[in-house]
N, C-alpha and C. Protein backbone atom coordinates (compact mmCIF):
# COMPACT_ATOMS: atom_id res chain seq x y z
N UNK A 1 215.12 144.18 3.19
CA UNK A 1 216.23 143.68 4.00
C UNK A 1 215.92 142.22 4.32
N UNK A 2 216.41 141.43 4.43
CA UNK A 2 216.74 139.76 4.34
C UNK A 2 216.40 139.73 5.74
N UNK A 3 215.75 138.67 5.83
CA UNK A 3 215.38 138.45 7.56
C UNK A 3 216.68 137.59 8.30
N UNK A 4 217.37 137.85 7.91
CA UNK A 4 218.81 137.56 9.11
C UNK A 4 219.21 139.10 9.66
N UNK A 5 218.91 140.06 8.44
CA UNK A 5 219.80 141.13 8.86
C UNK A 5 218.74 141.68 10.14
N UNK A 6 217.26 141.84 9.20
CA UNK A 6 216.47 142.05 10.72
C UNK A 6 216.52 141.59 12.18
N UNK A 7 216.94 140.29 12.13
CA UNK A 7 217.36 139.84 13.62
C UNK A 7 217.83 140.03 14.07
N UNK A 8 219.28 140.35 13.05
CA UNK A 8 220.41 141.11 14.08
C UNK A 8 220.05 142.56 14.64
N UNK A 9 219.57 142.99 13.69
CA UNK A 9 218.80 144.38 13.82
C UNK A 9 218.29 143.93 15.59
N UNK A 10 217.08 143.46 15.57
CA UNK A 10 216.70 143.33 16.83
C UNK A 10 217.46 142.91 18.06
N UNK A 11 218.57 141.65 17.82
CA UNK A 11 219.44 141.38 18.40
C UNK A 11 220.12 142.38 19.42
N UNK A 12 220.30 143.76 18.35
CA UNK A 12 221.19 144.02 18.94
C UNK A 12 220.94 145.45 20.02
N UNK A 13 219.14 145.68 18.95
CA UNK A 13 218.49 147.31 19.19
C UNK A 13 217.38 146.49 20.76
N UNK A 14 216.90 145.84 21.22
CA UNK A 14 216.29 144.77 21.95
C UNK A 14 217.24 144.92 23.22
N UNK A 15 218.49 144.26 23.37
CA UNK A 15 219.19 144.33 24.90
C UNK A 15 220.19 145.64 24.90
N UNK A 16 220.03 146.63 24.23
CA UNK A 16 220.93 148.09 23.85
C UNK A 16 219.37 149.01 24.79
N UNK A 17 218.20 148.67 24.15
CA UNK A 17 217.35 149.63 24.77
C UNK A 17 217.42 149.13 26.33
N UNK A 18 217.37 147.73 26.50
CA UNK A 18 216.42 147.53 27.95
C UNK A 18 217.60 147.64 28.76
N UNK A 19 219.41 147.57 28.04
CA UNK A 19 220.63 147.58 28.74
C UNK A 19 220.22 149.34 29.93
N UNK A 20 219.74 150.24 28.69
CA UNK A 20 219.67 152.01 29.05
C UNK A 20 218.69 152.00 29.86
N UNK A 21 217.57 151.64 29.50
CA UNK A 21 216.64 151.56 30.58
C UNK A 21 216.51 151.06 31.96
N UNK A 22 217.58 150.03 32.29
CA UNK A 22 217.86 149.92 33.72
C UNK A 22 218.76 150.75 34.04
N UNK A 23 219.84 150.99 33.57
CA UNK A 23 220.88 151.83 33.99
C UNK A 23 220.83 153.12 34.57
N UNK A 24 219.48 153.79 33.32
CA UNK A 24 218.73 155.04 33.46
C UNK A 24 218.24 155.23 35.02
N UNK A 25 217.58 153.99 35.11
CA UNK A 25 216.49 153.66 35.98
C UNK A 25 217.32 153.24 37.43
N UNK A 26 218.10 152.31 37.61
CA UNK A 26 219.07 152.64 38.88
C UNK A 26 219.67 154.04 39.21
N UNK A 27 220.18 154.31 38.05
CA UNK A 27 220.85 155.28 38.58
C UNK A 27 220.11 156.36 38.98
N UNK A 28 218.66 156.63 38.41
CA UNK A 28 217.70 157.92 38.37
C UNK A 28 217.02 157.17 40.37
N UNK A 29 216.83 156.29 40.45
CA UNK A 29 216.01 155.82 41.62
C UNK A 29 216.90 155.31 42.87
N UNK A 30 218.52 155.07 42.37
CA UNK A 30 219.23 155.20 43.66
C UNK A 30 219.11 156.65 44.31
N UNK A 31 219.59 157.39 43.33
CA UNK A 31 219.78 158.85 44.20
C UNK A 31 218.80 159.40 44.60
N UNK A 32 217.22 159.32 43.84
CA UNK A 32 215.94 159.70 43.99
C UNK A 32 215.36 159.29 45.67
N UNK A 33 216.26 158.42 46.35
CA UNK A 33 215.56 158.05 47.66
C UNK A 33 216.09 159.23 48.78
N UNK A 34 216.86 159.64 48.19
CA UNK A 34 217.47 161.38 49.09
C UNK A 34 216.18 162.00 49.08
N UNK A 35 215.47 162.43 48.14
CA UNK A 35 214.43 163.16 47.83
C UNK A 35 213.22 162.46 48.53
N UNK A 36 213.11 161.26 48.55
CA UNK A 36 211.61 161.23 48.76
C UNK A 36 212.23 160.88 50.24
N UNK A 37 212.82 160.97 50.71
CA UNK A 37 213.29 160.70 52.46
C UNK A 37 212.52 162.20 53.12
N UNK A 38 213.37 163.00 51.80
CA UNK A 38 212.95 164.62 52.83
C UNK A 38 211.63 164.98 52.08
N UNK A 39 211.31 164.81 51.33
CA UNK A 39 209.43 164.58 51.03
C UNK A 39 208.36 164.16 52.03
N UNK A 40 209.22 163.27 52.36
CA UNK A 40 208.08 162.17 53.12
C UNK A 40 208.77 162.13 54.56
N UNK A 41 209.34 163.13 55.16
CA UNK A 41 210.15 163.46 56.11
C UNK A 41 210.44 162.75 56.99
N UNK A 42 211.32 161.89 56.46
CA UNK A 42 212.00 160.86 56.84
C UNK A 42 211.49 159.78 57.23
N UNK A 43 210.53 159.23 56.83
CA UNK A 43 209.42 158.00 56.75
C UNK A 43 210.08 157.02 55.64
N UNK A 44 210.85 155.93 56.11
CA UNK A 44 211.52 155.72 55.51
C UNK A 44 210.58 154.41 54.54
N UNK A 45 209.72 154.57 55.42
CA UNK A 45 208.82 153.01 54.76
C UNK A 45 207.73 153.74 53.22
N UNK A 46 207.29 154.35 53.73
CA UNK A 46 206.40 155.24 52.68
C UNK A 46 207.28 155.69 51.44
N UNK A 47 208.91 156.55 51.74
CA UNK A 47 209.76 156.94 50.95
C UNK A 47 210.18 155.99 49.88
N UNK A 48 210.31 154.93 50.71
CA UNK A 48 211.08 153.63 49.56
C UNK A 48 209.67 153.22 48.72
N UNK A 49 208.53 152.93 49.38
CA UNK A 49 207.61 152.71 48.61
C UNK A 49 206.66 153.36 47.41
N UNK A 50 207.14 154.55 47.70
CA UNK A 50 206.94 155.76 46.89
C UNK A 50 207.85 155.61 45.45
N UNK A 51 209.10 155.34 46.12
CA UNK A 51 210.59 155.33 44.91
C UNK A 51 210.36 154.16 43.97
N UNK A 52 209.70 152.88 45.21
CA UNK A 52 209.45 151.85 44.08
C UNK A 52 208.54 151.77 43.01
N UNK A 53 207.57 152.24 43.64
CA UNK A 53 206.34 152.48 42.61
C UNK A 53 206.62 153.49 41.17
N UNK A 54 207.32 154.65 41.82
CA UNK A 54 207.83 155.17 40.53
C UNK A 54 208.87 154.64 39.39
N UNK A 55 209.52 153.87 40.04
CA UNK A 55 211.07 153.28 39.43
C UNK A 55 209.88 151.81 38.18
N UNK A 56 208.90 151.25 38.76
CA UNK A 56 207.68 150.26 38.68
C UNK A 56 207.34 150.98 36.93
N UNK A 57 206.84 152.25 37.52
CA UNK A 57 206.24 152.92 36.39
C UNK A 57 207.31 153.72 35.32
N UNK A 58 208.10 153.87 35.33
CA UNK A 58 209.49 154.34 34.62
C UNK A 58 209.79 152.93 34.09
N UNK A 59 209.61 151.28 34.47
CA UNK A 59 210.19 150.72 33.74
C UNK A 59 209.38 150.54 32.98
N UNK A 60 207.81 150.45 33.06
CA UNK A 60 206.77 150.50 32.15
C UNK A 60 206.53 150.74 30.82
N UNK A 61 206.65 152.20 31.28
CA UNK A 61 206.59 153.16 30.48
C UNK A 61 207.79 153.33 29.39
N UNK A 62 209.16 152.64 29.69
CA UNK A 62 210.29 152.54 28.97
C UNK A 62 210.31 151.52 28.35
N UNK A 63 209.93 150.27 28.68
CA UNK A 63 210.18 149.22 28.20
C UNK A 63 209.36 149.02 27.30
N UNK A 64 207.73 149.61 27.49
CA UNK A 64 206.92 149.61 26.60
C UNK A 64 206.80 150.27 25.17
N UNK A 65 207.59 151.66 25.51
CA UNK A 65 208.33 152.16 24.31
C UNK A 65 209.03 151.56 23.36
N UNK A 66 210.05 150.98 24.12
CA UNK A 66 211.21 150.27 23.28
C UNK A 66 210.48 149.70 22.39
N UNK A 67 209.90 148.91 22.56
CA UNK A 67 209.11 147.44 22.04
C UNK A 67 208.12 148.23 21.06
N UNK A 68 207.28 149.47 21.20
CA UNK A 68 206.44 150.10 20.24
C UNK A 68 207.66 150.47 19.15
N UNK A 69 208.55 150.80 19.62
CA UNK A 69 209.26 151.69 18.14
C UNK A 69 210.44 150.30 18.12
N UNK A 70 210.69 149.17 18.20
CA UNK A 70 211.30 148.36 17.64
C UNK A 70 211.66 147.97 16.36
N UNK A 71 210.07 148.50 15.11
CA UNK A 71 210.00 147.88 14.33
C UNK A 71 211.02 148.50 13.16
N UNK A 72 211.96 147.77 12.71
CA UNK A 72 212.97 147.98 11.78
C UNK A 72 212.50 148.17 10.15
N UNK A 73 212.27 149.05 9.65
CA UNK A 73 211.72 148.86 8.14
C UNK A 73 212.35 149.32 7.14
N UNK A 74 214.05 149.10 7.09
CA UNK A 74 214.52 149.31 5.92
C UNK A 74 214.69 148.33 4.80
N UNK A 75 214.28 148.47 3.77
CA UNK A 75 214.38 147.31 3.04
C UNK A 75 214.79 147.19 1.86
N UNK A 76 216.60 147.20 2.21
CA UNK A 76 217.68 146.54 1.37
C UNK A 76 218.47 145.92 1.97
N UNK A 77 219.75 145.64 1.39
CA UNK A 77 220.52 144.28 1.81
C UNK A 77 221.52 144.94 1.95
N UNK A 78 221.64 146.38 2.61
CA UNK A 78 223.41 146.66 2.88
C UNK A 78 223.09 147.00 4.19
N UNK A 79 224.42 146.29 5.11
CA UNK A 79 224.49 146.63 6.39
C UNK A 79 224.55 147.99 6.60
N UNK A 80 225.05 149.08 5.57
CA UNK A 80 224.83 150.28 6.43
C UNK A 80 223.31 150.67 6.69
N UNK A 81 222.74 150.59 6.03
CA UNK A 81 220.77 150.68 5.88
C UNK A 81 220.66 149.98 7.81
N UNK A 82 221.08 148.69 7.73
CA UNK A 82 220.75 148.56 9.28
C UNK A 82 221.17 149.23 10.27
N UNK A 83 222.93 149.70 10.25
CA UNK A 83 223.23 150.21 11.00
C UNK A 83 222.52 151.63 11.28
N UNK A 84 222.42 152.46 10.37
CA UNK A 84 221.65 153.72 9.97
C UNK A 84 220.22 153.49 10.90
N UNK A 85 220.06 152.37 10.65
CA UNK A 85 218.38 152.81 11.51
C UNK A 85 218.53 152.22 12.84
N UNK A 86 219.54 151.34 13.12
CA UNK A 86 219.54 150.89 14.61
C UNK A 86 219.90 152.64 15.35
N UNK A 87 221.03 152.86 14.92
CA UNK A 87 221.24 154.36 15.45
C UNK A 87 220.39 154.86 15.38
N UNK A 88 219.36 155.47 14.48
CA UNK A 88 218.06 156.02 14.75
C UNK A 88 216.95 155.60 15.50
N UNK A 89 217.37 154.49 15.73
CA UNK A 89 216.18 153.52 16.61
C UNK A 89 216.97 153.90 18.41
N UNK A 90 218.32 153.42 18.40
CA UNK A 90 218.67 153.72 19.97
C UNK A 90 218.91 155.46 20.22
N UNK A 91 219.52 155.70 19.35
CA UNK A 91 219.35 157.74 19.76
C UNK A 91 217.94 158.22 19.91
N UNK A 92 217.23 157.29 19.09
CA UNK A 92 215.96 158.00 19.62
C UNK A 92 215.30 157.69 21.23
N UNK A 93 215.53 156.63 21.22
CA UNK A 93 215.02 156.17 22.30
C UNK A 93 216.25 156.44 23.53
N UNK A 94 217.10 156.72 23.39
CA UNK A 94 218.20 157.38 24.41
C UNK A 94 217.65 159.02 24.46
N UNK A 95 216.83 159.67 23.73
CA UNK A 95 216.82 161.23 23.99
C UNK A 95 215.38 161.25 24.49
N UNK A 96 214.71 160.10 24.41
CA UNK A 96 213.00 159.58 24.88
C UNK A 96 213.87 159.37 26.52
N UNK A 97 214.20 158.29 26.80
CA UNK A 97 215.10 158.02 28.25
C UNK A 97 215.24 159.62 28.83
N UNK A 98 216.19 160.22 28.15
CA UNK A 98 216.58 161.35 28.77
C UNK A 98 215.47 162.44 29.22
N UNK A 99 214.35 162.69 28.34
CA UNK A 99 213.62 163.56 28.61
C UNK A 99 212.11 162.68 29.61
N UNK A 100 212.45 161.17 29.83
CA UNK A 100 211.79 161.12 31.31
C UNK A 100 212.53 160.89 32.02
N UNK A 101 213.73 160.88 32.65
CA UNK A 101 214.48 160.76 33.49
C UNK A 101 214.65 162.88 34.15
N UNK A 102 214.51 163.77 32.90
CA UNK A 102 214.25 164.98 33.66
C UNK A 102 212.40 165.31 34.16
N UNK A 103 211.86 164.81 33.33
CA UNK A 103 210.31 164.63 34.32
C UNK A 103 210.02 164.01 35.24
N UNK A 104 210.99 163.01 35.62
CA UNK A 104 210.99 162.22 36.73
C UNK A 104 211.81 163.59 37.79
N UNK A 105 212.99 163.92 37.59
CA UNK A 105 213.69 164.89 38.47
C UNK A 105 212.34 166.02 38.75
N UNK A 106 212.19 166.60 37.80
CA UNK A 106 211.19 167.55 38.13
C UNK A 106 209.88 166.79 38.87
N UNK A 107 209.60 166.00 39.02
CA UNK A 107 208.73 165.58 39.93
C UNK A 107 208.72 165.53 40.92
N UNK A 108 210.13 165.03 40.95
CA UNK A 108 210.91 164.91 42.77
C UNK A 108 210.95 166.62 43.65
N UNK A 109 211.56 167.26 41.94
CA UNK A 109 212.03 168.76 42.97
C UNK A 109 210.17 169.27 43.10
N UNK A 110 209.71 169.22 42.33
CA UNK A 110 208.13 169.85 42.53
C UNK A 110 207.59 168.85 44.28
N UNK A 111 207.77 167.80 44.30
CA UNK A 111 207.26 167.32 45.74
C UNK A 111 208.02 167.37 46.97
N UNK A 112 209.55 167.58 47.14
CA UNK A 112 210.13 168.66 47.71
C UNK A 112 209.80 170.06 48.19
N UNK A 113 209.55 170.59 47.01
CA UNK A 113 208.86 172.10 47.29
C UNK A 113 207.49 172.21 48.05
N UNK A 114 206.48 171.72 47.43
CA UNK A 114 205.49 171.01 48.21
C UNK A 114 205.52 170.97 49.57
N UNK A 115 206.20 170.05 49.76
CA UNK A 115 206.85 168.85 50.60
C UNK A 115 207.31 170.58 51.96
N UNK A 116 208.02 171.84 51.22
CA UNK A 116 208.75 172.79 52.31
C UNK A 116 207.43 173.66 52.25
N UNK A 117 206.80 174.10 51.36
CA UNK A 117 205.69 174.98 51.69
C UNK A 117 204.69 174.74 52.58
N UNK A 118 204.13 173.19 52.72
CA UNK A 118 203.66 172.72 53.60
C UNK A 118 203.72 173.02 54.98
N UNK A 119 205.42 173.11 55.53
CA UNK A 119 205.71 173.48 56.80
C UNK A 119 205.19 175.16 57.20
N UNK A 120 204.02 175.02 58.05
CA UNK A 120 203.63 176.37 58.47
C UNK A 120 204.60 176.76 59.73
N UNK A 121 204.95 178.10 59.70
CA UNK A 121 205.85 178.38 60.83
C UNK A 121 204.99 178.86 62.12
N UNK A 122 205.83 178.20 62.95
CA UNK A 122 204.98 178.19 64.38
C UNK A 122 205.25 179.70 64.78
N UNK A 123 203.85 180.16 65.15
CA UNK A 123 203.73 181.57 65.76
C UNK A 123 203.44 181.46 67.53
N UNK A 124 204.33 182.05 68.09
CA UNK A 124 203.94 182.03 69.11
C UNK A 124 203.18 183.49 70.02
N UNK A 125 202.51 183.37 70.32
CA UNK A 125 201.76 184.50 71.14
C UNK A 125 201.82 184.30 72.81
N UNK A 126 202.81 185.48 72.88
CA UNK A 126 202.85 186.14 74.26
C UNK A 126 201.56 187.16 74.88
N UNK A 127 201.09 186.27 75.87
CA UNK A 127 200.01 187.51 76.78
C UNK A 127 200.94 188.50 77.09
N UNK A 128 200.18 189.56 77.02
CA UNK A 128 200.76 191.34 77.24
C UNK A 128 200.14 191.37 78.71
């Protein structure tokens, strides 16, 4: 493949991944501060700092992806060959997104649960 087509290639697979990866990532860490509010029972300073650090490591871990599987290696000169692998390049990395955006959920509901088992119920004892 001709190194124009590769650029576009990147051009276009480059701000398509990191476009999903914030989007993923707002939208997974706006609503995620419900959860760590009643985690961290209602500590609102610890909660947000908690959300950031994770939202920190979700972009990491995503962005760093992108950039490992970037590399485009078809090599002929018809645009469908590019198009063919950009789609294989962003579906893949859109079903990578998706399956940490549910390990991220399951993290939240696992420290929730946690978070209610923790609460021991107060026993009270009456003298007879």
């Amino acid at each position: 493949m001709e190194t124009t087509k590769i650029l576009i290639g990147y051009a276009v697979y480059l701000p398509t991944a990191l476009f999903l990866t914030y989007y993923v990532s707002k939208t997974l860490f706006k609503n995620s501060k419900i959860y760590m509010l009643d985690i961290f029972k209602g500590r609102e300073e610890i909660a947000n700092a908690t959300n950031k650090l994770f939202e920190t490591g979700f972009y990491l871990l995503n962005v760093g992806f992108a950039l490992l599987i970037m590399k485009i290696s078809a090599y002929d000169d018809e645009y469908q060959t590019l198009i063919e692998a950009l789609s294989s390049k962003i579906g893949g990395f859109s079903i990578y997104l998706g399956i940490m955006l549910f390990i991220n959920l399951y993290f939240f509901f696992r420290g929730k649960r946690k978070a209610n088992q923790n609460l021991k119920p107060v026993t009270i004892i009456t003298p007879e």
